[in-house]
PDB file of N, CA and C in Angstrom:
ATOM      1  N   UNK A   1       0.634  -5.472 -15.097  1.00  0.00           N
ATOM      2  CA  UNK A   1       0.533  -4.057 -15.409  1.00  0.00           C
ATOM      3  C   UNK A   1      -0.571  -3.405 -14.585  1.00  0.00           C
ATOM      4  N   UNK A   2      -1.861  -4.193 -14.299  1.00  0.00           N
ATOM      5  CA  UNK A   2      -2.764  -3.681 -13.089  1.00  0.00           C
ATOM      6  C   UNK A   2      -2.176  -2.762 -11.920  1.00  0.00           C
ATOM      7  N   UNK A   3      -1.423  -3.821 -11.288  1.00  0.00           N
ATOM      8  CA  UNK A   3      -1.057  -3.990 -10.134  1.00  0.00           C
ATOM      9  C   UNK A   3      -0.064  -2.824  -9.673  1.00  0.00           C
ATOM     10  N   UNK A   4       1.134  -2.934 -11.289  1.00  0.00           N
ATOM     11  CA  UNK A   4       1.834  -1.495 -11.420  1.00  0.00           C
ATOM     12  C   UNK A   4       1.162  -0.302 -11.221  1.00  0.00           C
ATOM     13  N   UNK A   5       0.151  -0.259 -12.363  1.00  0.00           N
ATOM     14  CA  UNK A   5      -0.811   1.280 -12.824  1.00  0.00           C
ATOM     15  C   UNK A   5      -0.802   1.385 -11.502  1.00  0.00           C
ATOM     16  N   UNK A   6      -1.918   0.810 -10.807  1.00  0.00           N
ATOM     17  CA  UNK A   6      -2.909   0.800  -9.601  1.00  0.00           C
ATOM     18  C   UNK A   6      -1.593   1.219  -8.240  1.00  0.00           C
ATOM     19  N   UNK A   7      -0.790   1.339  -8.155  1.00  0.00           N
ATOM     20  CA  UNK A   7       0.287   1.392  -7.050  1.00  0.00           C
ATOM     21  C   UNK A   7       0.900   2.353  -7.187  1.00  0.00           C
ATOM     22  N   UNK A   8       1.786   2.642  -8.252  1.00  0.00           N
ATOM     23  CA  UNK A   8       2.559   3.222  -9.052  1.00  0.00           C
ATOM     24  C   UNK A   8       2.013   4.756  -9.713  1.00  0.00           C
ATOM     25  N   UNK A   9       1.342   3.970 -10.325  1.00  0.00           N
ATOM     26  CA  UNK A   9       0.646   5.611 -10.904  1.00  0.00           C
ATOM     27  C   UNK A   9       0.721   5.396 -12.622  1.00  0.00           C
ATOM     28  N   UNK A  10      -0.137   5.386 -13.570  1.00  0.00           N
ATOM     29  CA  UNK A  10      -0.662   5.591 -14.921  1.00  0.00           C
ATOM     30  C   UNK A  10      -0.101   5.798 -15.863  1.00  0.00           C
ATOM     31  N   UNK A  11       0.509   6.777 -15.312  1.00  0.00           N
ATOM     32  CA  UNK A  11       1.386   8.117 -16.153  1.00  0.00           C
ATOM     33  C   UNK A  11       3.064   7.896 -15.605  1.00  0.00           C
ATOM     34  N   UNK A  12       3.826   8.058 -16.483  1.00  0.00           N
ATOM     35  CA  UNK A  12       5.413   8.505 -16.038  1.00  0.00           C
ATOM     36  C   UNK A  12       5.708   9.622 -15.892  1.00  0.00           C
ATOM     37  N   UNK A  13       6.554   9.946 -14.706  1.00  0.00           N
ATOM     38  CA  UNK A  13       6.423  11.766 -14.799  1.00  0.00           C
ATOM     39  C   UNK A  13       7.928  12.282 -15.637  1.00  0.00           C
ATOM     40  N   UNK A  14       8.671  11.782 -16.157  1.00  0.00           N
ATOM     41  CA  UNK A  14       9.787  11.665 -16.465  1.00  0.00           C
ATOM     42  C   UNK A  14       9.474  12.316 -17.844  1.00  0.00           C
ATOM     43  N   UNK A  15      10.657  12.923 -18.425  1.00  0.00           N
ATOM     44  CA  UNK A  15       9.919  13.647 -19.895  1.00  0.00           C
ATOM     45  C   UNK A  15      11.050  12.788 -20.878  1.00  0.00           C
ATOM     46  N   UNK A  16      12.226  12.286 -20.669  1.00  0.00           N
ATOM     47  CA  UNK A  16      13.181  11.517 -21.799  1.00  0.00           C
ATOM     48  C   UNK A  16      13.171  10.321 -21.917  1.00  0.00           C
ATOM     49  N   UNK A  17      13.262   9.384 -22.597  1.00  0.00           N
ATOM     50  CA  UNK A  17      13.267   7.914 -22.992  1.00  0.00           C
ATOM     51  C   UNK A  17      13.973   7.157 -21.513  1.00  0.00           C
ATOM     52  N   UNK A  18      15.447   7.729 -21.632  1.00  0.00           N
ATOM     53  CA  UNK A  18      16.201   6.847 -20.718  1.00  0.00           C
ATOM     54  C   UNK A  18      15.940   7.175 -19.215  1.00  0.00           C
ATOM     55  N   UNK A  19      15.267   8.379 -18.587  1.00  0.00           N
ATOM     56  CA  UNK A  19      14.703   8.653 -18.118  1.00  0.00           C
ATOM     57  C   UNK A  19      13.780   8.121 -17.539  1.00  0.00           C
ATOM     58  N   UNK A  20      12.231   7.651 -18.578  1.00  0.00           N
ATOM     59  CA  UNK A  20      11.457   7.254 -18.739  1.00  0.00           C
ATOM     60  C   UNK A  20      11.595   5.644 -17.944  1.00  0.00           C
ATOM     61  N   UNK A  21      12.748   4.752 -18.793  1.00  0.00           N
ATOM     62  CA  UNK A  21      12.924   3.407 -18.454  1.00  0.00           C
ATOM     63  C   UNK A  21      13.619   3.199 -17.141  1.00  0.00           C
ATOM     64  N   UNK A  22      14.720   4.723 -16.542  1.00  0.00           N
ATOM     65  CA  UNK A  22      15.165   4.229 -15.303  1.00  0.00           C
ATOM     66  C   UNK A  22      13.530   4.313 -14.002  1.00  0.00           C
ATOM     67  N   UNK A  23      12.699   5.320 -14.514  1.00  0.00           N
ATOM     68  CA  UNK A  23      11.576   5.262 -13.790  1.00  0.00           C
ATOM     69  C   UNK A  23      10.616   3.733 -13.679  1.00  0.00           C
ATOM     70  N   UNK A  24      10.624   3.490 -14.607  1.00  0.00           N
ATOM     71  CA  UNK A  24       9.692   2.251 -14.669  1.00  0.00           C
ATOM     72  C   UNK A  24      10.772   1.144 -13.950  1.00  0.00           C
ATOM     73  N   UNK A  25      11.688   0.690 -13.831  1.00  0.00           N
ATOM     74  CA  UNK A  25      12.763   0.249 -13.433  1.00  0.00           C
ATOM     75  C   UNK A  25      12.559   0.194 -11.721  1.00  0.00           C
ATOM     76  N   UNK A  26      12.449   1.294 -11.769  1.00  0.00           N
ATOM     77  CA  UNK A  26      12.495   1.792 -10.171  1.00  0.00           C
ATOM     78  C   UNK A  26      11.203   1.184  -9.568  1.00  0.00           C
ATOM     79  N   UNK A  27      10.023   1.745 -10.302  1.00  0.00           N
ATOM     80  CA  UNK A  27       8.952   1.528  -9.960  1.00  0.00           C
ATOM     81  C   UNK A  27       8.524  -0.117  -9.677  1.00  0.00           C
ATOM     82  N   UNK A  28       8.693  -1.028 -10.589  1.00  0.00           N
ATOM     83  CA  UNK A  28       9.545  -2.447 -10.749  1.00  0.00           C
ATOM     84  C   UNK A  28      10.088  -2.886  -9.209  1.00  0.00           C
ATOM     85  N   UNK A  29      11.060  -2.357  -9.203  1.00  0.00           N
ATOM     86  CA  UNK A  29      11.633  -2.889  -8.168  1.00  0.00           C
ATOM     87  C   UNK A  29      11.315  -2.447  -6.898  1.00  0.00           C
ATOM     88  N   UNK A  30      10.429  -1.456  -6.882  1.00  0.00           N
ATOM     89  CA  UNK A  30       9.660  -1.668  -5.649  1.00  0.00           C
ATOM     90  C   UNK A  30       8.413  -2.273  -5.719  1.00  0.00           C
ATOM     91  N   UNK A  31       7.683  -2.367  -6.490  1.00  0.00           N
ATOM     92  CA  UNK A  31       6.455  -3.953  -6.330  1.00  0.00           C
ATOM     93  C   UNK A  31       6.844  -4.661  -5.998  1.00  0.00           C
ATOM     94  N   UNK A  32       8.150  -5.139  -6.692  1.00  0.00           N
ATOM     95  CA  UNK A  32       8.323  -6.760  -6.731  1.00  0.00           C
ATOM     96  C   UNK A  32       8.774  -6.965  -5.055  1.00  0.00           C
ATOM     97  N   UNK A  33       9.825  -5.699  -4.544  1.00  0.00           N
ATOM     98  CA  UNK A  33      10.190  -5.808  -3.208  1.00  0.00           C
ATOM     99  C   UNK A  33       9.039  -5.500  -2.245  1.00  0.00           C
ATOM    100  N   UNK A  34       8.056  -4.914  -2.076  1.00  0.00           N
ATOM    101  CA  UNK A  34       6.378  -5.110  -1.485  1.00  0.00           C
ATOM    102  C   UNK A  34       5.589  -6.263  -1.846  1.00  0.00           C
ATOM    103  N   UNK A  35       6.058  -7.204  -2.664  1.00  0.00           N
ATOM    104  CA  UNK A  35       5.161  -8.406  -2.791  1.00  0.00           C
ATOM    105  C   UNK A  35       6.340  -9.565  -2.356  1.00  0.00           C
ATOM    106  N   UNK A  36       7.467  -9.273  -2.587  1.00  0.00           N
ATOM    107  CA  UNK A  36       8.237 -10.294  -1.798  1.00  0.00           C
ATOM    108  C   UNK A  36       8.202 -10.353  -0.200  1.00  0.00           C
ATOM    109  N   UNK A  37       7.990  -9.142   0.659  1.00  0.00           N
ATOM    110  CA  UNK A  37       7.662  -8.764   2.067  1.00  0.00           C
ATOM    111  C   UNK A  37       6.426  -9.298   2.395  1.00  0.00           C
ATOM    112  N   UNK A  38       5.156  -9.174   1.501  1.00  0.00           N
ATOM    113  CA  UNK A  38       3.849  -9.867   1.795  1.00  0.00           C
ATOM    114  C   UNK A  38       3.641 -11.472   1.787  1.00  0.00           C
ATOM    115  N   UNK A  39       5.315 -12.481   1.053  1.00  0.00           N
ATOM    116  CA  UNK A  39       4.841 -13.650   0.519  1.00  0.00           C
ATOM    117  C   UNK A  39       5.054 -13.976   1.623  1.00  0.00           C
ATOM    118  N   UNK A  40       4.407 -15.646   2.068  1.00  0.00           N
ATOM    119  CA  UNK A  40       4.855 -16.242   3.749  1.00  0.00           C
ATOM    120  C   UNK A  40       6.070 -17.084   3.254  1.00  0.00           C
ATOM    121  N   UNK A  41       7.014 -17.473   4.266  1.00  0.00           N
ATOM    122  CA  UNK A  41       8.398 -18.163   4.112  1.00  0.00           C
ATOM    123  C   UNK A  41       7.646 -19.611   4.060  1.00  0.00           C
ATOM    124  N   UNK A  42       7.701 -20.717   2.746  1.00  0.00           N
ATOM    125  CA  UNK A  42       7.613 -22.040   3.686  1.00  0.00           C
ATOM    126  C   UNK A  42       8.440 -22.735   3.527  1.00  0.00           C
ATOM    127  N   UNK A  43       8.434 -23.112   4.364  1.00  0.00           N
ATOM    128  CA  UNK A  43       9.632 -24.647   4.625  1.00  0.00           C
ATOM    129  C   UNK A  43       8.845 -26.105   4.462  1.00  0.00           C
ATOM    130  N   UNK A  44       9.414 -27.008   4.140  1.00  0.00           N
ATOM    131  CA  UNK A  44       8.787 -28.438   3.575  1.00  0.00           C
ATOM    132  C   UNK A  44       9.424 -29.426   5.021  1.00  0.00           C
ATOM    133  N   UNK A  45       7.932 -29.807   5.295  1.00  0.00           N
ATOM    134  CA  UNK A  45       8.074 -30.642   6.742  1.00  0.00           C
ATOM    135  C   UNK A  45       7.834 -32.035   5.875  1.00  0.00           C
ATOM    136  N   UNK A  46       9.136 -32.648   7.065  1.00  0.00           N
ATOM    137  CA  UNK A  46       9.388 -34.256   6.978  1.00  0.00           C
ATOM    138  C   UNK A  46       8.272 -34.898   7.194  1.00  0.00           C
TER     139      UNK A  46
END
């Protein structure tokens, strides 16, 4: 939730419930896709 707040932003700007959850949703899936771009690929040597 840090990492969200801190990126994302505190507050939802959205004013309805379902609204509300497609925002956080969104927001979600772009962390997770900016921390999957930052991880390194490894491969397991023989």
């Amino acid at each position: 939730m840090y990492r969200y707040k801190t990126i994302i932003g505190r507050r939802l700007h959205a004013r309805t419930l379902p609204n509300q959850q497609i925002e956080a949703k969104i927001g979600c899936n772009a962390l997770n896709r900016m921390t999957s771009l930052g991880m390194p690929v490894s491969i397991r040597v023989k």
